[in-house]
PDB file of N, CA and C in Angstrom:
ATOM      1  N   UNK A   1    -164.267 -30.558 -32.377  1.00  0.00           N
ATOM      2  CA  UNK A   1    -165.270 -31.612 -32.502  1.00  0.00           C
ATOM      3  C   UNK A   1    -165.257 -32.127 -33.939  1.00  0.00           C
ATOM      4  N   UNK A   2    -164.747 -33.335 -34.525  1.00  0.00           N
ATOM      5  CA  UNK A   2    -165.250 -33.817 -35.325  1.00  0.00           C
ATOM      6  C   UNK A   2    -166.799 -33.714 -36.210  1.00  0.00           C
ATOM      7  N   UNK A   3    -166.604 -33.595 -37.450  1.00  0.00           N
ATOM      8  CA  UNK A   3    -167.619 -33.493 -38.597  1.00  0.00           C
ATOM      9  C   UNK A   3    -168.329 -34.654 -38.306  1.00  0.00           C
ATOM     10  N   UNK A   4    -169.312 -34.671 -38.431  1.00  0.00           N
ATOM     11  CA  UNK A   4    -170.301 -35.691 -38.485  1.00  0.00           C
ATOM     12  C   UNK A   4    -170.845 -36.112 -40.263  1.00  0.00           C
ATOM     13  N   UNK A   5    -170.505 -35.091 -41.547  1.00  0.00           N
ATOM     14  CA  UNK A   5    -170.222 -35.668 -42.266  1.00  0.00           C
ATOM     15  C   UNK A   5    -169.445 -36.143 -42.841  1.00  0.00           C
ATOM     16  N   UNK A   6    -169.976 -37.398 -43.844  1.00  0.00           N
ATOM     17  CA  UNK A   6    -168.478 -38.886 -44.154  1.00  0.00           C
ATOM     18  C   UNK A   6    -167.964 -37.805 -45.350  1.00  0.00           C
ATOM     19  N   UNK A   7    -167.045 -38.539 -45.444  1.00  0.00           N
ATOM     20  CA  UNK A   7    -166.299 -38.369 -46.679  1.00  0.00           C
ATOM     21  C   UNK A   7    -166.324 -39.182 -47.671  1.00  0.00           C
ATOM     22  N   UNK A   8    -165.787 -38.364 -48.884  1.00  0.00           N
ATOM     23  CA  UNK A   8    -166.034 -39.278 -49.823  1.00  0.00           C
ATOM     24  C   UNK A   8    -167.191 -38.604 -50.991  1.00  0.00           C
ATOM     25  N   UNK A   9    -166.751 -39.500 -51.913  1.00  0.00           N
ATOM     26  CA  UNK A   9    -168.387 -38.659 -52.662  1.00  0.00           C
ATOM     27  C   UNK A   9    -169.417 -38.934 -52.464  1.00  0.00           C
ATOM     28  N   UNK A  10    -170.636 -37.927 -53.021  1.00  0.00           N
ATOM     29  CA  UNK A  10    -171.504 -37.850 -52.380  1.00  0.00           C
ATOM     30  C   UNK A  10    -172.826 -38.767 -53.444  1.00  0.00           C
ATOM     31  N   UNK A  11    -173.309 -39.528 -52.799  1.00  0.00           N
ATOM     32  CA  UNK A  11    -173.873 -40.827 -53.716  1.00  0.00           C
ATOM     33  C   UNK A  11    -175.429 -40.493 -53.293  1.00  0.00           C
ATOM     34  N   UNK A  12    -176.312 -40.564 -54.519  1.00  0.00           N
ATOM     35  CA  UNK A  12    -177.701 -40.012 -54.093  1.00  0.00           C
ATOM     36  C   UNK A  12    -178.380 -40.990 -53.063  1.00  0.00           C
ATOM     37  N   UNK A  13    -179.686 -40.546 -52.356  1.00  0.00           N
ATOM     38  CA  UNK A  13    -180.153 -42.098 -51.420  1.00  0.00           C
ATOM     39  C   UNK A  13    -180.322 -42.778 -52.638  1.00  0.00           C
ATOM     40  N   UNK A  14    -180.634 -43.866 -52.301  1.00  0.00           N
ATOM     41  CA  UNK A  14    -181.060 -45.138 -53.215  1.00  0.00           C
ATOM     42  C   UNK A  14    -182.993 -45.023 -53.619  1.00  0.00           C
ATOM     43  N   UNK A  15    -183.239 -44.187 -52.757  1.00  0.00           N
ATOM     44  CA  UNK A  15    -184.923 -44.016 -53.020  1.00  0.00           C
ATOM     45  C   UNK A  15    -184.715 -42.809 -54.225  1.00  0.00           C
ATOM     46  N   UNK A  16    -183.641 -42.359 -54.559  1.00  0.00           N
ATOM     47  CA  UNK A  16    -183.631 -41.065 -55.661  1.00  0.00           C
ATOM     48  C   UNK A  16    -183.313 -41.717 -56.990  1.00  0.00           C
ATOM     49  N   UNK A  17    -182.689 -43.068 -56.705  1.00  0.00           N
ATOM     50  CA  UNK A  17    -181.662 -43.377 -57.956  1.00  0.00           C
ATOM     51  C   UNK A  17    -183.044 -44.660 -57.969  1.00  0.00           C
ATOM     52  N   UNK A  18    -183.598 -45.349 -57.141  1.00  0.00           N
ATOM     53  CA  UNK A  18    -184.725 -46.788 -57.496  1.00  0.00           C
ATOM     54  C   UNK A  18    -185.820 -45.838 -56.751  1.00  0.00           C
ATOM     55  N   UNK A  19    -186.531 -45.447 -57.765  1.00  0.00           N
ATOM     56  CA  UNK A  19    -187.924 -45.195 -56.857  1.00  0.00           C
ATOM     57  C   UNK A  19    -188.765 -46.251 -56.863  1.00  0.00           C
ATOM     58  N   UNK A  20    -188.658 -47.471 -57.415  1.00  0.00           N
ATOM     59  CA  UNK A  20    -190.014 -47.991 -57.117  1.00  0.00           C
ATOM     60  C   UNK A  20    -189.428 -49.601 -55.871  1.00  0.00           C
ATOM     61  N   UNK A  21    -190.127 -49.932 -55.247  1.00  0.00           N
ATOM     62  CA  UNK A  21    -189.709 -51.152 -54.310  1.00  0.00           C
ATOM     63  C   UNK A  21    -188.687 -52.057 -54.885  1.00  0.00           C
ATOM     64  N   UNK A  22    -187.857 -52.763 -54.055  1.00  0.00           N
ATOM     65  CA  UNK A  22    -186.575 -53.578 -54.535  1.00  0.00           C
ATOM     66  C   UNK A  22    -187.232 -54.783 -55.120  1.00  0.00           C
ATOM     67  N   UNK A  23    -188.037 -55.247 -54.381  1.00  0.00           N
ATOM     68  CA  UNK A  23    -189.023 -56.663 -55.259  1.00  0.00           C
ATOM     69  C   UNK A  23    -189.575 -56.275 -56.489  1.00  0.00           C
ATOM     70  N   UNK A  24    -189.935 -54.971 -56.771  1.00  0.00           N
ATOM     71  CA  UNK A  24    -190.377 -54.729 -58.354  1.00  0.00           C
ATOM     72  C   UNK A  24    -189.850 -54.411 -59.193  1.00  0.00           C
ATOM     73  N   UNK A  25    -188.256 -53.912 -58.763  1.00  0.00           N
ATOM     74  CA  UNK A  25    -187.076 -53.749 -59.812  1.00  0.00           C
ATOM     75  C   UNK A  25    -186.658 -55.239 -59.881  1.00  0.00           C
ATOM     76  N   UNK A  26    -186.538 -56.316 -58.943  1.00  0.00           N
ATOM     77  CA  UNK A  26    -185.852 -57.255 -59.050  1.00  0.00           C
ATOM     78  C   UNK A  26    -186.725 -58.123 -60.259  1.00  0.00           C
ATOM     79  N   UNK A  27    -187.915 -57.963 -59.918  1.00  0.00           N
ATOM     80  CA  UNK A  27    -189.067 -59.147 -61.095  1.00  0.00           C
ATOM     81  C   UNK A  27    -189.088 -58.578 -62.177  1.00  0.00           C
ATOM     82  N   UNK A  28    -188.727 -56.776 -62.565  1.00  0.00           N
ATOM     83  CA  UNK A  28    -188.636 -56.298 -63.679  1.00  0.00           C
ATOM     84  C   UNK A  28    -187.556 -56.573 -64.760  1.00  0.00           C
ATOM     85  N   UNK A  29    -186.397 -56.532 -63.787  1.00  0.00           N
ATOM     86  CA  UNK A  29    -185.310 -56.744 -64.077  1.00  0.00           C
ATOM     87  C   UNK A  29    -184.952 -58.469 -64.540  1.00  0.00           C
ATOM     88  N   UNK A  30    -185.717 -59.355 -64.002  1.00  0.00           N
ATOM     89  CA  UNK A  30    -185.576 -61.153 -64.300  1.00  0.00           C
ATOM     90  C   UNK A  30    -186.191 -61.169 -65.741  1.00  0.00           C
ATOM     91  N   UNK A  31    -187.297 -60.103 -66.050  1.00  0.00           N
ATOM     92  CA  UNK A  31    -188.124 -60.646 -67.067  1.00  0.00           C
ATOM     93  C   UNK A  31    -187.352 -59.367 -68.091  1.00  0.00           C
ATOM     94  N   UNK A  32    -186.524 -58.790 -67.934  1.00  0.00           N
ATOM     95  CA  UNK A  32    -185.782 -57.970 -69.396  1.00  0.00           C
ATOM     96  C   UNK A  32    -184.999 -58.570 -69.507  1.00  0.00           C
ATOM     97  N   UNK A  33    -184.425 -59.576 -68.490  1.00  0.00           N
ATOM     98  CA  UNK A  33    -182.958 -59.990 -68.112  1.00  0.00           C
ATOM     99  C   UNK A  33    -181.413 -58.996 -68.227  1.00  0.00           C
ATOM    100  N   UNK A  34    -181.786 -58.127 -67.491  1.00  0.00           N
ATOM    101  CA  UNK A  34    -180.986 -57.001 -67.823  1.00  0.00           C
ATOM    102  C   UNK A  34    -180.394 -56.758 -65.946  1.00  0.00           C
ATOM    103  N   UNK A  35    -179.328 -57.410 -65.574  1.00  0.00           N
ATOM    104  CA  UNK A  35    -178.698 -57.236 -64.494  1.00  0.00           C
ATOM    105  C   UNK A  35    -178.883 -55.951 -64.204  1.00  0.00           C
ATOM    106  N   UNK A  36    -179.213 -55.779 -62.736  1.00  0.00           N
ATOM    107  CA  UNK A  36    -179.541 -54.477 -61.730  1.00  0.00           C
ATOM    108  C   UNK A  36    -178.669 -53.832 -61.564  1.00  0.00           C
ATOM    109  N   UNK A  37    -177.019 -53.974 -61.639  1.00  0.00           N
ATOM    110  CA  UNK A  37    -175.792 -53.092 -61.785  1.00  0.00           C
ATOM    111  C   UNK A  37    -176.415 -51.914 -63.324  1.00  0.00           C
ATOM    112  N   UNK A  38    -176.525 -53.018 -64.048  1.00  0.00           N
ATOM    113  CA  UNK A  38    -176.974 -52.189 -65.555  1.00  0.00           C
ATOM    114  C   UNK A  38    -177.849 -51.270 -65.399  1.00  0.00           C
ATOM    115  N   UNK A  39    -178.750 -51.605 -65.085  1.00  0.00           N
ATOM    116  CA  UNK A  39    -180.302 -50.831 -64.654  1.00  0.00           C
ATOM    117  C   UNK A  39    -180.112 -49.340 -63.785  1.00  0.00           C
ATOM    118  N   UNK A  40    -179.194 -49.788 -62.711  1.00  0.00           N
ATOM    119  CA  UNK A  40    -178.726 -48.802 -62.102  1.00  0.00           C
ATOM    120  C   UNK A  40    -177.776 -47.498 -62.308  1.00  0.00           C
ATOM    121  N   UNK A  41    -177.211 -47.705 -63.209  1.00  0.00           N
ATOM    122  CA  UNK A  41    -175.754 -47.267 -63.964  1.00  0.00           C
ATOM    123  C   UNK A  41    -176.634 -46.316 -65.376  1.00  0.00           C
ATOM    124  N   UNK A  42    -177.906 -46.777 -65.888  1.00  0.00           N
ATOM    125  CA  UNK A  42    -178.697 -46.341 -66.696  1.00  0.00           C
ATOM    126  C   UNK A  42    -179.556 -45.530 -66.103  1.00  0.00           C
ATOM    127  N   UNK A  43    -179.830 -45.666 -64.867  1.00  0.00           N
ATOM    128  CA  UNK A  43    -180.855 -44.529 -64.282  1.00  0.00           C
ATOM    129  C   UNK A  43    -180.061 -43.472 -64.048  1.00  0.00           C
ATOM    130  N   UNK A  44    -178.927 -43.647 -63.123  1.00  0.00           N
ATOM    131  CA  UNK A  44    -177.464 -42.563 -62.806  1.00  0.00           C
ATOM    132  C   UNK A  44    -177.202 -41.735 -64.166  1.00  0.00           C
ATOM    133  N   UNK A  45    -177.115 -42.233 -65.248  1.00  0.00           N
ATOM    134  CA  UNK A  45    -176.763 -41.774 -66.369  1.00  0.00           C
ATOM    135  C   UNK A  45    -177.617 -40.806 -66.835  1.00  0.00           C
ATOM    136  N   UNK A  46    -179.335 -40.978 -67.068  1.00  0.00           N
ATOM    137  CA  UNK A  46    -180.353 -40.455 -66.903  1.00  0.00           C
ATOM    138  C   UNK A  46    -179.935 -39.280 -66.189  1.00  0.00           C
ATOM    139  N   UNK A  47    -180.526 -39.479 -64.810  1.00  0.00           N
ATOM    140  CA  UNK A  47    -180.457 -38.284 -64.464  1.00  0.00           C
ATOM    141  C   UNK A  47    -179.073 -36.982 -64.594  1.00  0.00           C
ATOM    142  N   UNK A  48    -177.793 -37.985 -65.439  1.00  0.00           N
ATOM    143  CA  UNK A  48    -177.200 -36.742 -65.767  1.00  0.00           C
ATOM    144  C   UNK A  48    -177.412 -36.352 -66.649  1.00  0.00           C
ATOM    145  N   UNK A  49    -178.140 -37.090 -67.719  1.00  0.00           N
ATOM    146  CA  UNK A  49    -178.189 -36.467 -68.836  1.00  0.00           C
ATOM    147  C   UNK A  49    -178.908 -35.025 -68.648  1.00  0.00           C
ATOM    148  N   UNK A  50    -179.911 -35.663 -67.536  1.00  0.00           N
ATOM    149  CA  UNK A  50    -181.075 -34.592 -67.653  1.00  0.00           C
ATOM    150  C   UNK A  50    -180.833 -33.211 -67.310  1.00  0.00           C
ATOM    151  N   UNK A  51    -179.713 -33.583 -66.004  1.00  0.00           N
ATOM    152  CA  UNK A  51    -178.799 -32.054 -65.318  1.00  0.00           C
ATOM    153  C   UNK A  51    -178.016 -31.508 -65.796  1.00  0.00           C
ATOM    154  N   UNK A  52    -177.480 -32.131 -67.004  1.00  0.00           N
ATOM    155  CA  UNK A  52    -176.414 -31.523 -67.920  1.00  0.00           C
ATOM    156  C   UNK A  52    -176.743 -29.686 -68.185  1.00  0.00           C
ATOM    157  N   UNK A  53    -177.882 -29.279 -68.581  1.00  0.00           N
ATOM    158  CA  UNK A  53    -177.897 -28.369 -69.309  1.00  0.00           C
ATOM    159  C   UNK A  53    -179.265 -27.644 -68.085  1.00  0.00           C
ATOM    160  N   UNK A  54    -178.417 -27.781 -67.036  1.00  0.00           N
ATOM    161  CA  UNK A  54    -179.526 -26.808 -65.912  1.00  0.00           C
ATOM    162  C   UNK A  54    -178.337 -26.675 -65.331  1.00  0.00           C
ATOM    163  N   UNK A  55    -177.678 -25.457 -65.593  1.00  0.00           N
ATOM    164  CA  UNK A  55    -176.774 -24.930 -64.553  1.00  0.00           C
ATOM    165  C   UNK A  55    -176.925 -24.173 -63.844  1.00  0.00           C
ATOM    166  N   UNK A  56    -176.742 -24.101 -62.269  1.00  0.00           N
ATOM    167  CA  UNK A  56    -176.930 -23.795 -61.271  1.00  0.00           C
ATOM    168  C   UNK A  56    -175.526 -23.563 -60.020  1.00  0.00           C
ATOM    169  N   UNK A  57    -175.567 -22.859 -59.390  1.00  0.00           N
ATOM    170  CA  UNK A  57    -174.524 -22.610 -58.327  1.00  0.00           C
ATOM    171  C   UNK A  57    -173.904 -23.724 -57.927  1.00  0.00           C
ATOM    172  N   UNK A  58    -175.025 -24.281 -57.511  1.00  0.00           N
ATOM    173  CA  UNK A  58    -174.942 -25.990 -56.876  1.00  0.00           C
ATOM    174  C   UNK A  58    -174.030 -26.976 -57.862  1.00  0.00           C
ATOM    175  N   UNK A  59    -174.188 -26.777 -59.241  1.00  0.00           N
ATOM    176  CA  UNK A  59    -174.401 -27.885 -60.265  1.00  0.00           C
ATOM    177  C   UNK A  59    -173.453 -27.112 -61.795  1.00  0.00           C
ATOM    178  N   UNK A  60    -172.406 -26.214 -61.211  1.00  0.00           N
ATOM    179  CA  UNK A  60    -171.413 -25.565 -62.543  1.00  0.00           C
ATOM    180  C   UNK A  60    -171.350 -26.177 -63.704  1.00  0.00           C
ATOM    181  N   UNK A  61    -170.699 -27.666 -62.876  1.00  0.00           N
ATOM    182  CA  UNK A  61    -169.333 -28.190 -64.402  1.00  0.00           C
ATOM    183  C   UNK A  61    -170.452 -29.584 -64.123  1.00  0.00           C
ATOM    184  N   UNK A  62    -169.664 -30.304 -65.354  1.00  0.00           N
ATOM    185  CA  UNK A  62    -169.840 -31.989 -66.233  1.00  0.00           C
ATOM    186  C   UNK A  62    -169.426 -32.475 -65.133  1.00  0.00           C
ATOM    187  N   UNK A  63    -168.655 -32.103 -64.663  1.00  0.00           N
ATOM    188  CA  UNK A  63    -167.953 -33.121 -63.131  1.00  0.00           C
ATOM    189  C   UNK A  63    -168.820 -33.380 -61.853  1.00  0.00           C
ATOM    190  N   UNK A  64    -169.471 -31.467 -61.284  1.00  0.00           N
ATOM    191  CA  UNK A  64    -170.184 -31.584 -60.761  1.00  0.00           C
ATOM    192  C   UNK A  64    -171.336 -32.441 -60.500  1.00  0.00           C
ATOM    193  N   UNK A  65    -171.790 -32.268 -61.975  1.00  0.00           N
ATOM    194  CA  UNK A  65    -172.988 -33.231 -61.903  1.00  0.00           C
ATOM    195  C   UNK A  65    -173.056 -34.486 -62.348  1.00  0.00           C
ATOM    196  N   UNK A  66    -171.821 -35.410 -62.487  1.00  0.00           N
ATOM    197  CA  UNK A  66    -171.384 -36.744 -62.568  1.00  0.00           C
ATOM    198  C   UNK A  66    -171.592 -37.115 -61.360  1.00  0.00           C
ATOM    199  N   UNK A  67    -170.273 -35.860 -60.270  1.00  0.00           N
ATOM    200  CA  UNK A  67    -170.507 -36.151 -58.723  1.00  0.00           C
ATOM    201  C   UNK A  67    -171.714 -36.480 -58.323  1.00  0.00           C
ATOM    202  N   UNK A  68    -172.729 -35.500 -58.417  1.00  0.00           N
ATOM    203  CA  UNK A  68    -173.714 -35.751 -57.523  1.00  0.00           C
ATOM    204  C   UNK A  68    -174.556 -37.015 -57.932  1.00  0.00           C
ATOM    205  N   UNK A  69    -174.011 -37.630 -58.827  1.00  0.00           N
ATOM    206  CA  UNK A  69    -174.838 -39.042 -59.434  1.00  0.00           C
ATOM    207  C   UNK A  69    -174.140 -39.905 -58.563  1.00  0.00           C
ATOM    208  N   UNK A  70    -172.951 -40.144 -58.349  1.00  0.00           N
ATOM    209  CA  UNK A  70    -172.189 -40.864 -57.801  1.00  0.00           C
ATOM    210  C   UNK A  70    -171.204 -41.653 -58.800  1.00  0.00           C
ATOM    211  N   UNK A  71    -170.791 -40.652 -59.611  1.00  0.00           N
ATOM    212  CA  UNK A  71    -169.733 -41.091 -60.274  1.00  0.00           C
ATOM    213  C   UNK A  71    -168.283 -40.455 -59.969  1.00  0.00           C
ATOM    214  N   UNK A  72    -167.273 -40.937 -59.510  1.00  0.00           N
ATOM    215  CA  UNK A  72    -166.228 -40.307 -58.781  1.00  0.00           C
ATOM    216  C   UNK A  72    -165.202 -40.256 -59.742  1.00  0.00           C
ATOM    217  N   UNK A  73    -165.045 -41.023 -61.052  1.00  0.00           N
ATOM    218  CA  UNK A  73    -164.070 -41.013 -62.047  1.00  0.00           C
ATOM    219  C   UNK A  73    -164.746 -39.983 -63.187  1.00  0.00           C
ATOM    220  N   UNK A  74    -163.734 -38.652 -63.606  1.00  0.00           N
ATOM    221  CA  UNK A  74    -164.731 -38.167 -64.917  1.00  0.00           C
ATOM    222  C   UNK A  74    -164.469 -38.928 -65.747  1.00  0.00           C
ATOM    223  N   UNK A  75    -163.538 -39.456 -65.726  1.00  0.00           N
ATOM    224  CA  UNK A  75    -162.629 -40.306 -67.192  1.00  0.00           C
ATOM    225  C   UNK A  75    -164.238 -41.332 -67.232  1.00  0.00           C
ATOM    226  N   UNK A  76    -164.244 -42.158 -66.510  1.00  0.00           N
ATOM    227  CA  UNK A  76    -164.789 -43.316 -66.168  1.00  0.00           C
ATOM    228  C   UNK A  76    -166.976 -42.893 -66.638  1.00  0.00           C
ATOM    229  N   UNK A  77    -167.253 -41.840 -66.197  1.00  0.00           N
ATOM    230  CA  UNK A  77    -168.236 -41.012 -66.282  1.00  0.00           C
ATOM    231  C   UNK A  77    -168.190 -40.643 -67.856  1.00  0.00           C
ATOM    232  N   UNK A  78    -167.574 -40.026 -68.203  1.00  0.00           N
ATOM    233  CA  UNK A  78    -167.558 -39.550 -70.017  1.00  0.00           C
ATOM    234  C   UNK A  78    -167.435 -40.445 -71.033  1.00  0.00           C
ATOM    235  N   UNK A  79    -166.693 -41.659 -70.856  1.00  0.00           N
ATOM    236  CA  UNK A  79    -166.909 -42.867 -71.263  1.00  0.00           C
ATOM    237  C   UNK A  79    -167.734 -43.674 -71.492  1.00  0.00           C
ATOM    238  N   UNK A  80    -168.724 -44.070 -69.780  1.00  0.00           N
ATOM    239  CA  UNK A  80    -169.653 -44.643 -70.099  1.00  0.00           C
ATOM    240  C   UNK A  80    -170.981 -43.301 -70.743  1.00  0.00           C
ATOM    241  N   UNK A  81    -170.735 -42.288 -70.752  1.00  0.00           N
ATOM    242  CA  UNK A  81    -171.994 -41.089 -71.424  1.00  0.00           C
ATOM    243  C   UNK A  81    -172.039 -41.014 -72.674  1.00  0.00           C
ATOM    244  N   UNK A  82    -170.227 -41.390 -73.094  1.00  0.00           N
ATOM    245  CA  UNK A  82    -170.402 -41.549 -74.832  1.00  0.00           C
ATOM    246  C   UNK A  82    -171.241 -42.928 -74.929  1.00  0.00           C
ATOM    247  N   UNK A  83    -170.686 -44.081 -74.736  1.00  0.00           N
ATOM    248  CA  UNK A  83    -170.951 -45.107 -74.448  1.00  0.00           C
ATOM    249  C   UNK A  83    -172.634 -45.174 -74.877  1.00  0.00           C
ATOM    250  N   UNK A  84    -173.242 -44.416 -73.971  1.00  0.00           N
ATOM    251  CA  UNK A  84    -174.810 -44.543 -74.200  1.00  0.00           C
ATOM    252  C   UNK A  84    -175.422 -43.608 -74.860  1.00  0.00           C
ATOM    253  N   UNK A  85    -174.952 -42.218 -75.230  1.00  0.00           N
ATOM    254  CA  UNK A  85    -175.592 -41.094 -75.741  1.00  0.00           C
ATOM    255  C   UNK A  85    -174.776 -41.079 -77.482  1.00  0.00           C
ATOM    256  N   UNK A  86    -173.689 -41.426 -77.373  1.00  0.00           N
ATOM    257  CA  UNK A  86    -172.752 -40.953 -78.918  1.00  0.00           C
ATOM    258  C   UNK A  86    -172.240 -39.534 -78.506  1.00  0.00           C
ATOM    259  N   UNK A  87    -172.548 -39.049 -77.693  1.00  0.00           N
ATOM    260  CA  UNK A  87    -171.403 -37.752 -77.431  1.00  0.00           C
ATOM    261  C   UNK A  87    -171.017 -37.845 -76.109  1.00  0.00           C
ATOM    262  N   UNK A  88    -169.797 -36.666 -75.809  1.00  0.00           N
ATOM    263  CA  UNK A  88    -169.773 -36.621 -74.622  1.00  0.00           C
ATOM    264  C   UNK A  88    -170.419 -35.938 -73.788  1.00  0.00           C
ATOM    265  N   UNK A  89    -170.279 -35.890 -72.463  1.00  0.00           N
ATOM    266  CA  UNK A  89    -171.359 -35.033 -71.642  1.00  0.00           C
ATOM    267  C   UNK A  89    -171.387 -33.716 -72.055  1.00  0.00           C
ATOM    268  N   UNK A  90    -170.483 -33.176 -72.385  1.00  0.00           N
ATOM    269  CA  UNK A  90    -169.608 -31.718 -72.347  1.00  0.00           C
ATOM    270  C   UNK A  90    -170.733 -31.244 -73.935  1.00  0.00           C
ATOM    271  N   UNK A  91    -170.539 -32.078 -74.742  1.00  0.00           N
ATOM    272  CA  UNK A  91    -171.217 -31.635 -75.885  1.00  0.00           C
ATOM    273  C   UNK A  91    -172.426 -31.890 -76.464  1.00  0.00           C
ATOM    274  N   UNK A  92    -173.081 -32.954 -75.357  1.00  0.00           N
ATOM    275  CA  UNK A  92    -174.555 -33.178 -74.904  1.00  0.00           C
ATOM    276  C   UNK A  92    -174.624 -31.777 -74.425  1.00  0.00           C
ATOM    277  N   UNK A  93    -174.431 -30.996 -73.103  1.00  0.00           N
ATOM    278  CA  UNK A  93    -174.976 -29.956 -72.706  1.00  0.00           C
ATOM    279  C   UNK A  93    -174.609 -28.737 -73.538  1.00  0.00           C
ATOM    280  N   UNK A  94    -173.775 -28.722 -74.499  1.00  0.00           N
ATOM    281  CA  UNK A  94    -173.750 -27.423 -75.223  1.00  0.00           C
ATOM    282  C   UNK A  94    -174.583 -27.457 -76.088  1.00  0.00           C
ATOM    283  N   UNK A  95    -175.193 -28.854 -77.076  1.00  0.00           N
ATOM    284  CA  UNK A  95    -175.958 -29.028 -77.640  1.00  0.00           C
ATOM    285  C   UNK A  95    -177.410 -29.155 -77.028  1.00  0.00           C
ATOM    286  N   UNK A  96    -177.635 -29.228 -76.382  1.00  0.00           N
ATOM    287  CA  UNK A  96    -178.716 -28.929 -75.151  1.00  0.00           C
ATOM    288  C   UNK A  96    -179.444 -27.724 -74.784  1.00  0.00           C
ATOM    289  N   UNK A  97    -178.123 -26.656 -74.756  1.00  0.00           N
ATOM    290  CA  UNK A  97    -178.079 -25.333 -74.115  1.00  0.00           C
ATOM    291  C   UNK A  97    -178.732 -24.493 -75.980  1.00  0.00           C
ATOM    292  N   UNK A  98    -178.049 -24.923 -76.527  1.00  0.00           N
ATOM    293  CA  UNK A  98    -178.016 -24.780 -78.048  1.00  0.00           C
ATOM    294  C   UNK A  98    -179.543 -24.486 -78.496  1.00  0.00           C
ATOM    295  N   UNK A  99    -180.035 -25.889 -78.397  1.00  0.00           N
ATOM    296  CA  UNK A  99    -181.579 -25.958 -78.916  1.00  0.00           C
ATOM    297  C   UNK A  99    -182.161 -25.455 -77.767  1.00  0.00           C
ATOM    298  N   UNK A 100    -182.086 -25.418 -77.049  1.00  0.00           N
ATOM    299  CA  UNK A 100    -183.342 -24.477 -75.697  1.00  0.00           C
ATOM    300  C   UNK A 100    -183.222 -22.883 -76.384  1.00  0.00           C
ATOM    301  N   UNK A 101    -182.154 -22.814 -76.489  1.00  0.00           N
ATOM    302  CA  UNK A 101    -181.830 -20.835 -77.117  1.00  0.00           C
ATOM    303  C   UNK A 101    -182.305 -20.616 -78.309  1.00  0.00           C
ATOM    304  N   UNK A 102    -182.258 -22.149 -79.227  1.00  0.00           N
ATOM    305  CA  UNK A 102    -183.515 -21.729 -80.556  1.00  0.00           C
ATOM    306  C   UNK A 102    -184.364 -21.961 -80.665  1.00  0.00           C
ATOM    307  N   UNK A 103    -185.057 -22.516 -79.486  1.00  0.00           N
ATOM    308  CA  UNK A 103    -186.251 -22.668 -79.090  1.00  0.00           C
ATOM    309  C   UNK A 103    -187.255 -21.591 -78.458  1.00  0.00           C
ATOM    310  N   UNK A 104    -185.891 -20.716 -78.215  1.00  0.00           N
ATOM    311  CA  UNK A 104    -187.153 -19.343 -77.236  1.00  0.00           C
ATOM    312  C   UNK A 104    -187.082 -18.271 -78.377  1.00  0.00           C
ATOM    313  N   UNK A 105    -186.456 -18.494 -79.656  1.00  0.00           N
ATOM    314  CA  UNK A 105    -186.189 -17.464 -80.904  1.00  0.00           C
ATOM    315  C   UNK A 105    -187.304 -17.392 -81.722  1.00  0.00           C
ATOM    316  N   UNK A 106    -187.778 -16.385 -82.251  1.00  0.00           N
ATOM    317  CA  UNK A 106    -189.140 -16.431 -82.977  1.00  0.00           C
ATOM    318  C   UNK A 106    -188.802 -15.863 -84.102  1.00  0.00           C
ATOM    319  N   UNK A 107    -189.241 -16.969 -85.166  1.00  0.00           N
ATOM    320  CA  UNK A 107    -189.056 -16.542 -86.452  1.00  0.00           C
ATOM    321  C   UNK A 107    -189.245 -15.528 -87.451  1.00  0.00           C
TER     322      UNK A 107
END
């Protein structure tokens, strides 16, 4: 019997990546003038930044959690992360992992 799941990577719903209604991103988006590809590509990014440095079974590597954004190129993914952060993902989450560990250290 055939899989009933698709193939391909795995792209979050669209209610995970736009939580708020399509008419209120669209009027938000006219008055920053900041095209909704952009907007979108900046939220995706977001939430990797944020998963970078929560590793989990689910969620190992930089790749992993590009994947689950819906980014299918790492090349393409680390690029646009320098692009918006000044580092790459890889050294966003070591630097990440970094300050959380001198953060639980008591002087």
């Amino acid at each position: 019997m055939p899989s009933t799941r698709p193939r391909g990577p795995v792209v979050p719903e669209s209610r995970e990546v736009i939580p708020m209604a399509c008419p209120l991103v669209c009027r938000r988006n006219r008055h920053e003038r900041t095209a909704m590809g952009r907007w979108i590509l900046q939220q995706r990014l977001e939430r990797c930044r944020r998963d970078l440095p929560r590793v989990t079974a689910m969620l190992p590597t930089v790749a992993a959690v590009s994947r689950r954004w819906g980014f299918v190129s790492p090349s393409h993914f680390s690029r646009v992360f320098r692009a918006a952060y000044g580092m790459s993902p890889r050294e966003w989450k070591m630097a990440e992992l970094t300050h959380e560990g001198r953060q639980g250290q008591k002087c």
